[in-house]
N, C-alpha and C. Protein backbone atom coordinates (compact mmCIF):
# COMPACT_ATOMS: atom_id res chain seq x y z
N UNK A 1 75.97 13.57 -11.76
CA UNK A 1 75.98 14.53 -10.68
C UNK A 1 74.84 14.20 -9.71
N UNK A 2 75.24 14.40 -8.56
CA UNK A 2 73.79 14.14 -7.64
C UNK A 2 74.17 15.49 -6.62
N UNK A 3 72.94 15.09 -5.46
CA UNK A 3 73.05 16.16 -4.44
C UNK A 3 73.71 15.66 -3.57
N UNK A 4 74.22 16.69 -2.26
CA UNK A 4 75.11 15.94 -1.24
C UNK A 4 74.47 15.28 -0.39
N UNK A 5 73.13 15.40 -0.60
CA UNK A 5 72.13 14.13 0.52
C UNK A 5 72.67 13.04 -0.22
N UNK A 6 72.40 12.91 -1.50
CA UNK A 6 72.84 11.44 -2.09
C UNK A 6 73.87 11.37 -1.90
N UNK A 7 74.75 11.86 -2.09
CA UNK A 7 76.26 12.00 -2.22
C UNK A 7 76.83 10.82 -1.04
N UNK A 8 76.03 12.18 0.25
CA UNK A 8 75.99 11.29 1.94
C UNK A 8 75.68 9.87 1.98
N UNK A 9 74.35 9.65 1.51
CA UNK A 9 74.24 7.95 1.26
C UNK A 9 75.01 7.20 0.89
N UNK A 10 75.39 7.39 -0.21
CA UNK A 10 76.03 6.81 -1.38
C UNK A 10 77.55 6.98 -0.71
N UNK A 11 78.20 7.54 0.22
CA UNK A 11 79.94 7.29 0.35
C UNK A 11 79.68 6.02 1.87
N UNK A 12 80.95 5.79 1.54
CA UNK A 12 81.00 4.37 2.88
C UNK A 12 80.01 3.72 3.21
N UNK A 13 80.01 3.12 1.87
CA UNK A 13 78.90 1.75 2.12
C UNK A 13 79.04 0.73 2.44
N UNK A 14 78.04 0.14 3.30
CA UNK A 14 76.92 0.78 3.38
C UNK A 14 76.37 1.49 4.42
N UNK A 15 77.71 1.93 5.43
CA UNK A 15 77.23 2.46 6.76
C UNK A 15 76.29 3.35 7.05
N UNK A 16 77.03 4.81 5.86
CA UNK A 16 76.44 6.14 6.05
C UNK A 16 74.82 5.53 5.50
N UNK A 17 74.70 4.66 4.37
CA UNK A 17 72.99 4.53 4.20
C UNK A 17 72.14 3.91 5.56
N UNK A 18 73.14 3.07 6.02
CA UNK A 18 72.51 2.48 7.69
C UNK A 18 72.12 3.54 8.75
N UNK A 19 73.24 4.36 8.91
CA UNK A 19 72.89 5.24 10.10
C UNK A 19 72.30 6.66 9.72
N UNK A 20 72.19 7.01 8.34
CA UNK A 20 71.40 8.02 7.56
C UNK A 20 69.86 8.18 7.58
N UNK A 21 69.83 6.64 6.71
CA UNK A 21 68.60 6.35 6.15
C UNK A 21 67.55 5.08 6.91
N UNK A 22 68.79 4.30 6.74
CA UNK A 22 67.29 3.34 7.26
C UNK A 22 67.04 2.85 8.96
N UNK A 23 68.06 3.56 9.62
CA UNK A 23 67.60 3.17 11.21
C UNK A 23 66.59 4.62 11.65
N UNK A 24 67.06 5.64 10.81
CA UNK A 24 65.89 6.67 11.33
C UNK A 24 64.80 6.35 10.35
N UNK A 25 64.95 5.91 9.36
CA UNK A 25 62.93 6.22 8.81
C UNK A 25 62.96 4.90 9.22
N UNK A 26 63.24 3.92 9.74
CA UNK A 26 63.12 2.62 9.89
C UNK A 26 62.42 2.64 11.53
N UNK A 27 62.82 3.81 11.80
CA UNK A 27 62.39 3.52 13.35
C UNK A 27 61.12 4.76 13.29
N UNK A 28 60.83 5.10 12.73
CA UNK A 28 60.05 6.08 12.11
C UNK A 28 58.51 5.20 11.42
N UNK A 29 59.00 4.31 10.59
CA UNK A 29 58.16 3.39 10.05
C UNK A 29 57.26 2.66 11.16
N UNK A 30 58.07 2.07 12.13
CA UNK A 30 57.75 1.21 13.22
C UNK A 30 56.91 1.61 14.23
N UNK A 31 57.28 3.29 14.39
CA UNK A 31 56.45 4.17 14.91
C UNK A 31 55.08 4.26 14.37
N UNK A 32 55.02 4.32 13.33
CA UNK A 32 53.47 4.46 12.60
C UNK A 32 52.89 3.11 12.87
N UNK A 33 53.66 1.79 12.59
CA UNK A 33 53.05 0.20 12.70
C UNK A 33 52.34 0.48 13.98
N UNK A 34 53.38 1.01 15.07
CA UNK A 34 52.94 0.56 16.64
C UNK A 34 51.97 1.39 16.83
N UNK A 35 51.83 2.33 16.38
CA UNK A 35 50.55 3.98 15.87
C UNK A 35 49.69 3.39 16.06
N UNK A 36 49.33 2.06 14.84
CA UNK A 36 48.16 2.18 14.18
C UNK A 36 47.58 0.90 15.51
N UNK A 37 48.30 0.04 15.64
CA UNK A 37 48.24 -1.34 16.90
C UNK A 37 47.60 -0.68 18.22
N UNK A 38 48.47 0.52 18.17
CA UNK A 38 48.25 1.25 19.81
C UNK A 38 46.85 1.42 19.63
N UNK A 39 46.21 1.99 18.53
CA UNK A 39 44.70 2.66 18.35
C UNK A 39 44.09 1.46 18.37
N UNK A 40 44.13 0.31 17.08
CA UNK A 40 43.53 -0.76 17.16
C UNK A 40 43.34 -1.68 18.17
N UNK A 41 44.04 -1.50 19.28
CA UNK A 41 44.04 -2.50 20.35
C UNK A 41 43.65 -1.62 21.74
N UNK A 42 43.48 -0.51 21.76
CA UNK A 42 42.95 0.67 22.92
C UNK A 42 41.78 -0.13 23.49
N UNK A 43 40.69 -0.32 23.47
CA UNK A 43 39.83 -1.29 24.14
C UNK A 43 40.17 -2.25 24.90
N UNK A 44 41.34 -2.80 24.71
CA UNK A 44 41.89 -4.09 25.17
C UNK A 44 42.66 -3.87 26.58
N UNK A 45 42.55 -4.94 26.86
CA UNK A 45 43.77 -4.49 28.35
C UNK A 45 45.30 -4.59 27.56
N UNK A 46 45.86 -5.31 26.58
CA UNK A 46 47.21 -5.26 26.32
C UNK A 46 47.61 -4.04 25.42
N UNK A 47 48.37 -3.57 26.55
CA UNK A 47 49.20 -2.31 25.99
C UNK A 47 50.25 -2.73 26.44
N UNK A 48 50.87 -3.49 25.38
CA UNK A 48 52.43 -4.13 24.86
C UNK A 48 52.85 -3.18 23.95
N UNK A 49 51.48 -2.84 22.82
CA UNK A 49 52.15 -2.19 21.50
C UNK A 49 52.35 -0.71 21.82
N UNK A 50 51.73 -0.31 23.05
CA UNK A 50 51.83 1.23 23.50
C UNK A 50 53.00 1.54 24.64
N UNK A 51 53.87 0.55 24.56
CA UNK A 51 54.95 0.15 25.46
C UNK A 51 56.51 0.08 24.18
N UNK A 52 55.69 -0.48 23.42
CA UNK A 52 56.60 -0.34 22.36
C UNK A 52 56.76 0.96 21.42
N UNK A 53 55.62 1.52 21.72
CA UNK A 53 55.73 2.62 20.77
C UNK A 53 56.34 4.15 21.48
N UNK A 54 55.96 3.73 22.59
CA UNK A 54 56.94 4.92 23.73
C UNK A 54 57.89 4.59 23.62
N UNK A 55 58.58 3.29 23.69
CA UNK A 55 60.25 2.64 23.62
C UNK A 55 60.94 3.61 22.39
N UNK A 56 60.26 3.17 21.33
CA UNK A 56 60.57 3.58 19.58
C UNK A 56 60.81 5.01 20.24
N UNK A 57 59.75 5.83 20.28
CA UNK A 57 59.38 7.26 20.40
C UNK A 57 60.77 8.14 20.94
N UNK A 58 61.00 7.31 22.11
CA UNK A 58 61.90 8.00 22.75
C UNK A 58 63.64 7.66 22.07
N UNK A 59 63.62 6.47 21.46
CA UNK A 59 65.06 6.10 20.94
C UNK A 59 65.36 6.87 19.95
N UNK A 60 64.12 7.21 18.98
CA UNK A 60 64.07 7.66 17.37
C UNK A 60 64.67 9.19 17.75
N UNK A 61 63.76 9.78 18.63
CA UNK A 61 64.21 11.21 19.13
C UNK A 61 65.54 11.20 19.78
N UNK A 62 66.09 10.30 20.11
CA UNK A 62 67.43 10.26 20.92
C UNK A 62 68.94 9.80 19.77
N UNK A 63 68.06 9.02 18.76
CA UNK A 63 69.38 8.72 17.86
C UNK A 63 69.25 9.72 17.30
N UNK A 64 68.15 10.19 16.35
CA UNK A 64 68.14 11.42 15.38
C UNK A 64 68.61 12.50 15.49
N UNK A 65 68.59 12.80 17.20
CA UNK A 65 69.10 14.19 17.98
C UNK A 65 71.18 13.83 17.57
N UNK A 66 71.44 12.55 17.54
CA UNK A 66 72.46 12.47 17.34
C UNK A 66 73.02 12.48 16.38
N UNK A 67 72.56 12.16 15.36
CA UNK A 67 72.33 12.27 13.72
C UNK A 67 72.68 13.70 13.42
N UNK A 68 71.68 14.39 13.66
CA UNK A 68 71.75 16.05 13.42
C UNK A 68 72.98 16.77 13.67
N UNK A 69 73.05 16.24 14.80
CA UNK A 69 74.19 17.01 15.96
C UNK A 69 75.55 16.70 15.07
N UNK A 70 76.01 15.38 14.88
CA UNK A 70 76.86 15.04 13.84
C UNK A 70 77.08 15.82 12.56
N UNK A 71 76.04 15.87 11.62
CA UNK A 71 75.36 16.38 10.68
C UNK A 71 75.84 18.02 10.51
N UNK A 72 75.36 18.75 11.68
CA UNK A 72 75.21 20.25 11.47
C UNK A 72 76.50 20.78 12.06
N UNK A 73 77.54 19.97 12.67
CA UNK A 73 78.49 20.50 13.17
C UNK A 73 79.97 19.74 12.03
N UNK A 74 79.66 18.30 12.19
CA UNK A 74 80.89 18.06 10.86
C UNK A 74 80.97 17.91 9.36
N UNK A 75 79.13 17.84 8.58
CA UNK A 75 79.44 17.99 6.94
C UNK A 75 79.02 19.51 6.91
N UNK A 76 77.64 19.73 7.57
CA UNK A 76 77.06 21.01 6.81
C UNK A 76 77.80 22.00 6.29
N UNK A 77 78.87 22.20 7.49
CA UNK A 77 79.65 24.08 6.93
C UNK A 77 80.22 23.39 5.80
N UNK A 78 80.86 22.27 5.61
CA UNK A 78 81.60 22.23 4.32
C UNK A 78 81.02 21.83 2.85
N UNK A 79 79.26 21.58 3.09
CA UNK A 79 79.19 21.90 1.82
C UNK A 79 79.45 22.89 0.82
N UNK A 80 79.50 22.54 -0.34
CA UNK A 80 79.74 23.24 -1.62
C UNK A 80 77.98 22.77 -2.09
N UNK A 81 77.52 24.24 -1.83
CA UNK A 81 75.37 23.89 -2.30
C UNK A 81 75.76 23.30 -3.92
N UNK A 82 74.83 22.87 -4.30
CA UNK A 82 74.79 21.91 -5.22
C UNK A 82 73.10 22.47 -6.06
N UNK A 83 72.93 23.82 -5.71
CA UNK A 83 71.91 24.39 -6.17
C UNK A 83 70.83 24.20 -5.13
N UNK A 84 69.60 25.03 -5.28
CA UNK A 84 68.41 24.52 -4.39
C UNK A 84 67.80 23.40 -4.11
N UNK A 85 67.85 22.57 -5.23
CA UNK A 85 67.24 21.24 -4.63
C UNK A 85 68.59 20.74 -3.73
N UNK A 86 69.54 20.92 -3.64
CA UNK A 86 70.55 20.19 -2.83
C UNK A 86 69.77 20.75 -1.61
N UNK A 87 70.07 22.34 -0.90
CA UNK A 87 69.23 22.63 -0.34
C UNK A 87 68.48 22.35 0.34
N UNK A 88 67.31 21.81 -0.38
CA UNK A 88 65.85 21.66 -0.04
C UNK A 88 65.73 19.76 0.53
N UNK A 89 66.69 19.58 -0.08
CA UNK A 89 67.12 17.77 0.53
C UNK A 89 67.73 17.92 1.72
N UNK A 90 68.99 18.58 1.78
CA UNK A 90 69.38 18.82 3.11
C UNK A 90 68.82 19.46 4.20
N UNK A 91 68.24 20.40 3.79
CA UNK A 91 67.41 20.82 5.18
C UNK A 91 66.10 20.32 5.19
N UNK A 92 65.36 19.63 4.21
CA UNK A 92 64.40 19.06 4.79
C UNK A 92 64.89 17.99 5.81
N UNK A 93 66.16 16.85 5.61
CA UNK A 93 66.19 15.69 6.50
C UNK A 93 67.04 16.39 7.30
N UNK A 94 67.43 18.08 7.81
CA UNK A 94 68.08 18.07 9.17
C UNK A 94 66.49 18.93 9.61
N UNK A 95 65.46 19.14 8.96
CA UNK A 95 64.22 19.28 9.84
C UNK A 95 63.47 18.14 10.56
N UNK A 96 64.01 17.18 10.09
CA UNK A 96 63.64 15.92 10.72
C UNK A 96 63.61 15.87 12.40
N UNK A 97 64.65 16.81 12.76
CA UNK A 97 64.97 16.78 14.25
C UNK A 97 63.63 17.29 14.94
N UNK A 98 62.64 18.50 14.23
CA UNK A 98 61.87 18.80 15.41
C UNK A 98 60.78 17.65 15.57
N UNK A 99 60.41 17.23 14.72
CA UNK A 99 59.54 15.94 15.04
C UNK A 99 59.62 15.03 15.76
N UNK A 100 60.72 14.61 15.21
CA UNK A 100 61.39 13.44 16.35
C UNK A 100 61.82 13.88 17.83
N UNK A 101 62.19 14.87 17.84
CA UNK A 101 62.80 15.44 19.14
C UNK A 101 61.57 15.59 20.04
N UNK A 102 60.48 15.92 19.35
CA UNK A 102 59.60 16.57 19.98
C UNK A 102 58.53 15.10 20.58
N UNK A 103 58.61 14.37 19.60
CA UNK A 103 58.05 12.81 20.02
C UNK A 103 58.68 12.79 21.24
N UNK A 104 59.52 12.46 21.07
CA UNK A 104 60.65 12.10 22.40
C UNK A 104 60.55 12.50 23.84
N UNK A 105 60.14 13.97 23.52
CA UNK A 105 59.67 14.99 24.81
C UNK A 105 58.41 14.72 25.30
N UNK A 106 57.45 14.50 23.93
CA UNK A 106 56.71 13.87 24.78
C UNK A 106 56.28 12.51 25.53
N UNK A 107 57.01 11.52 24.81
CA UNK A 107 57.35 10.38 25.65
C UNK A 107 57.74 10.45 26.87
N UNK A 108 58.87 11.28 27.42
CA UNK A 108 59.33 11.72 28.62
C UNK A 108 58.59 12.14 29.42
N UNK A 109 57.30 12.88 28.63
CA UNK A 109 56.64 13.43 29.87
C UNK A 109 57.49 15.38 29.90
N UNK A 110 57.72 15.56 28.79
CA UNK A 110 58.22 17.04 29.01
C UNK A 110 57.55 18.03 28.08
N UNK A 111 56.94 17.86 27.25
CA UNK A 111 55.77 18.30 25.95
C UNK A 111 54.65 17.71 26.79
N UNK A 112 53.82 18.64 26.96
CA UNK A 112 51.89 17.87 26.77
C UNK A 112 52.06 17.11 28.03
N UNK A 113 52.31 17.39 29.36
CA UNK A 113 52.69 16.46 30.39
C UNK A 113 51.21 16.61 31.11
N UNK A 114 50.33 17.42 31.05
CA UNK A 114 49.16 17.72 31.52
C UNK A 114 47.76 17.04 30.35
N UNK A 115 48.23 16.81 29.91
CA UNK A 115 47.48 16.74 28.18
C UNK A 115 46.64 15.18 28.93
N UNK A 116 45.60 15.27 27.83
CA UNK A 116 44.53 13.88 28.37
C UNK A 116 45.59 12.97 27.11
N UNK A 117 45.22 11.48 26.65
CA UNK A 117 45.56 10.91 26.33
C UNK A 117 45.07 10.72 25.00
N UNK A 118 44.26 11.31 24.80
CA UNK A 118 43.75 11.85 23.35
C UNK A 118 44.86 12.73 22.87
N UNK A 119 45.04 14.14 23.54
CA UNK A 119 45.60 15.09 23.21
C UNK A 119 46.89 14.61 22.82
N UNK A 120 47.72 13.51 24.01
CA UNK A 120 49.15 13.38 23.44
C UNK A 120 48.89 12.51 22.04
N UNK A 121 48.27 11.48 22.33
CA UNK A 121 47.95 11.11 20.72
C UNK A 121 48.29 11.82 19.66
N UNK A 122 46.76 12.67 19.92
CA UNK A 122 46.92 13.59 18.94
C UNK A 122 48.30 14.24 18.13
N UNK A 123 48.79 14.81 18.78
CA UNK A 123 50.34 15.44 19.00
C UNK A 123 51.27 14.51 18.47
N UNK A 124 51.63 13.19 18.93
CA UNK A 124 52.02 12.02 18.60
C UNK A 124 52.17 11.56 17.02
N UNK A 125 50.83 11.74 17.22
CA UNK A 125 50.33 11.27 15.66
C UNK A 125 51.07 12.63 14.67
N UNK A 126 50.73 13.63 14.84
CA UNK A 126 50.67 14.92 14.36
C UNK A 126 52.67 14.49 13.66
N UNK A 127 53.22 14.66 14.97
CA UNK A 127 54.60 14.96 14.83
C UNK A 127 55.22 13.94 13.68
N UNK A 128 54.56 13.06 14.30
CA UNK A 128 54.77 11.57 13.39
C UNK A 128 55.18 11.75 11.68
N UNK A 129 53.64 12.17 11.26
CA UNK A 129 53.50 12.96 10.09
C UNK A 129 54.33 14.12 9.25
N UNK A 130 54.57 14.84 10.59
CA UNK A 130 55.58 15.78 9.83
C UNK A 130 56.85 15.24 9.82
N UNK A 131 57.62 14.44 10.29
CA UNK A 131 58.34 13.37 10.08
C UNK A 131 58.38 12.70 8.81
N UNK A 132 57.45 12.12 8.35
CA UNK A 132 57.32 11.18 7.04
C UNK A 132 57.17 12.25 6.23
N UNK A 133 56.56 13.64 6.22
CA UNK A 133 56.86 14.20 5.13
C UNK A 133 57.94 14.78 4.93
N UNK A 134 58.88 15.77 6.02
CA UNK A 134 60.25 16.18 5.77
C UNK A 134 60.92 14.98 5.23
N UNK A 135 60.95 14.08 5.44
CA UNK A 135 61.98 12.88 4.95
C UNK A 135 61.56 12.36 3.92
N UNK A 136 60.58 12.21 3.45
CA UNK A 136 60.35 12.19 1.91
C UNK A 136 60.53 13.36 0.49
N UNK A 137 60.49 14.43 1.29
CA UNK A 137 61.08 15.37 0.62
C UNK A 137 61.97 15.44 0.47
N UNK A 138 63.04 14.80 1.24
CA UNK A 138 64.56 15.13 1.79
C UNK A 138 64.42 13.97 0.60
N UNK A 139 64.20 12.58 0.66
CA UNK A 139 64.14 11.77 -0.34
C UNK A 139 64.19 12.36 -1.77
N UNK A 140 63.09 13.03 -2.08
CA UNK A 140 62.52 13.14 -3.70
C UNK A 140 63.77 14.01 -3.79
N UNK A 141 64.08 15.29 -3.62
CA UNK A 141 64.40 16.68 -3.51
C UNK A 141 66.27 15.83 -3.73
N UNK A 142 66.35 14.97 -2.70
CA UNK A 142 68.01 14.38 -3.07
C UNK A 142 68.05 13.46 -4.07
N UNK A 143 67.63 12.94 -5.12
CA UNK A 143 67.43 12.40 -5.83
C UNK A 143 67.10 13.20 -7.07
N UNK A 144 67.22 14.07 -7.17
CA UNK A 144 67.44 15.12 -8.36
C UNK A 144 68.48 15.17 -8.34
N UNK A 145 68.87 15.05 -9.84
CA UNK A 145 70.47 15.29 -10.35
C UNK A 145 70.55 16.94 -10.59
N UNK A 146 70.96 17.78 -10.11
CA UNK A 146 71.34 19.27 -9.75
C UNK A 146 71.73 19.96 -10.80
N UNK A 147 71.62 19.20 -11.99
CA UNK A 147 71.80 19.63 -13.44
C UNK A 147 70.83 19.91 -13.83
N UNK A 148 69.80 19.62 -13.87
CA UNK A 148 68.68 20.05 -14.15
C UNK A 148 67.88 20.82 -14.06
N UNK A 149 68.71 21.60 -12.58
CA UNK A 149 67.86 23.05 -12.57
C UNK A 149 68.68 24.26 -12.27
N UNK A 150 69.96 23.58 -13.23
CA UNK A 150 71.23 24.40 -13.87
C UNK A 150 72.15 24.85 -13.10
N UNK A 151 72.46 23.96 -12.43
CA UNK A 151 73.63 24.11 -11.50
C UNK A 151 75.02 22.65 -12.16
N UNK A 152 75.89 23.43 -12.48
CA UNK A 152 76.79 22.72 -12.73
C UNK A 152 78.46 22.99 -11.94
N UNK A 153 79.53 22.24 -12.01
CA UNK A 153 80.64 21.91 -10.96
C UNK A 153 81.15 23.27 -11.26
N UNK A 154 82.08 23.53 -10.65
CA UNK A 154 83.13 25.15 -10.60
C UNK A 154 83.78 24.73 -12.11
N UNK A 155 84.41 23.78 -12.34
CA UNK A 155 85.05 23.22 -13.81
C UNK A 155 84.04 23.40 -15.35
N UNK A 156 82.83 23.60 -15.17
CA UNK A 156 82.00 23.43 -15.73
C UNK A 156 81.87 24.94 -16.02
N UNK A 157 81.57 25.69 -14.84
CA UNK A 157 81.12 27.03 -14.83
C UNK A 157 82.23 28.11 -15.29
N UNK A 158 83.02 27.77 -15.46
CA UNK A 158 84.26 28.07 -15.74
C UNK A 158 84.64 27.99 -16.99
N UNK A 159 84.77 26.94 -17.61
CA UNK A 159 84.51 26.54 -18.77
C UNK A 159 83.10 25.99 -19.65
N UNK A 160 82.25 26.74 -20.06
CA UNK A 160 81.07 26.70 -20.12
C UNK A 160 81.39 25.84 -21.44
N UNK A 161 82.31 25.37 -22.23
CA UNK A 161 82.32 24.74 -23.36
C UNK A 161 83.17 23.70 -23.81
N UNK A 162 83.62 22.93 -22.33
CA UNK A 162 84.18 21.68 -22.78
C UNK A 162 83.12 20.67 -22.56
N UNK A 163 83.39 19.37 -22.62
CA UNK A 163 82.77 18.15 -22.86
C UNK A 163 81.99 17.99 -21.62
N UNK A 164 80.80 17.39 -21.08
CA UNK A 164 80.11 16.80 -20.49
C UNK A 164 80.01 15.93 -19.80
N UNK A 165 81.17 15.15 -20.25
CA UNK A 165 81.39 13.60 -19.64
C UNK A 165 81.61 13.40 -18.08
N UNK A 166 81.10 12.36 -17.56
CA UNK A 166 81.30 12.25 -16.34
C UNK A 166 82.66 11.10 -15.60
N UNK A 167 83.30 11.61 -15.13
CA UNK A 167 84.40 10.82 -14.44
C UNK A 167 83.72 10.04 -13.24
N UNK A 168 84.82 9.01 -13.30
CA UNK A 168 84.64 8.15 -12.25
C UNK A 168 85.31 8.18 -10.89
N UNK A 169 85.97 9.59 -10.73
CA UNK A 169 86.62 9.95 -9.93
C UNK A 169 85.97 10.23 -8.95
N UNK A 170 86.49 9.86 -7.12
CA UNK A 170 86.04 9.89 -6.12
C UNK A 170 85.56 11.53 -5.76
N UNK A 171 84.37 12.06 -5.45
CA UNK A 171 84.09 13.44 -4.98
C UNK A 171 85.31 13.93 -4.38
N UNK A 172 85.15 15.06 -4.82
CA UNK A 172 85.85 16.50 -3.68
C UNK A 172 85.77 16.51 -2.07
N UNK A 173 86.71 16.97 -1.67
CA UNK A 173 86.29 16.79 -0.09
C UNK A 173 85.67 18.44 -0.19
N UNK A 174 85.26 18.53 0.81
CA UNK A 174 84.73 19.11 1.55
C UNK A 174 82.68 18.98 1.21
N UNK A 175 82.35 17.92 0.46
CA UNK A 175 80.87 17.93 0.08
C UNK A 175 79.95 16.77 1.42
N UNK A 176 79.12 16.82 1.23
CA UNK A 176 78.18 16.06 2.40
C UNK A 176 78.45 14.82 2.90
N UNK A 177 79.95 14.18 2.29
CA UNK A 177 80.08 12.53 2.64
C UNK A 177 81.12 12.62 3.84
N UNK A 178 81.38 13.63 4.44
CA UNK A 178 82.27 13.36 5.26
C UNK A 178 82.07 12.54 6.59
């Protein structure tokens, strides 16, 4: 048994893990590389890596916004919860949006448009963070098997005393892989 974050990964592979998982924390990751370059190289006249990291900033907030949007309008209503940690996986990685969104805004120049260049930093950095942690939660939290904190299938709950075994049969529709 898993949660429907995993569930989501794990159907149509390997797309849903491509456009799920690794182009948003991937562009997320890149964000922090170009983070740390932008700071380390501030003295310098080349701001290539602070060219790149506005590029990232604004794409990450622009795919993710699309991600969500997908997300909250064609799987969410049809989950079947899978207990709280399902939950707590799924809405941590659709909290992903204010971070990123909010990077984005301020890349644009629509967040912090008055702000010194410290301040957007600051902010920058800030959002960044809450980013890597919703999505690692969304990580740990979907990666619990949902049995464990006693949530079992309608077949199960129903019959509280047949066998255990797990089939190899393709999920139910209406759960997070749609």
């Amino acid at each position: 048994m898993m949660t429907n974050y995993m569930e989501l990964l794990m159907t149509n592979q390997p797309w849903n893990l491509i456009l799920f998982m690794v182009i948003p924390v991937g562009l997320a990751e890149l964000l922090v590389a170009t983070e740390f370059y932008t700071l380390y190289l501030q003295d310098t006249m080349d701001n290539s890596w602070q060219s790149l990291n506005s590029f990232l900033g604004k794409i990450a907030g622009i795919y993710f916004t699309g991600v969500f949007l997908y997300l909250i309008t064609n799987v969410v209503p049809h989950i079947e919860w899978r207990g709280w940690v399902d939950v707590v996986a799924v809405g941590a990685y659709l909290c992903g949006i204010f971070p990123l969104l909010g990077i984005t805004l301020l890349e644009f120049g629509v967040l912090k448009k008055n702000a010194t260049l410290r301040e957007r930093t600051h902010t920058h950095f800030l959002l960044l963070i809450v980013f890597l942690v919703v999505s690692h939660i969304a990580m740990i939290f979907g990666m619990v098997d949902p049995a464990i904190i006693g949530w079992k299938p309608a077949t199960q709950q129903e019959m509280p005393m047949h066998s255990h075994t797990h089939s190899n049969a393709t999920p139910h529709e209406g759960h997070m892989h749609e």
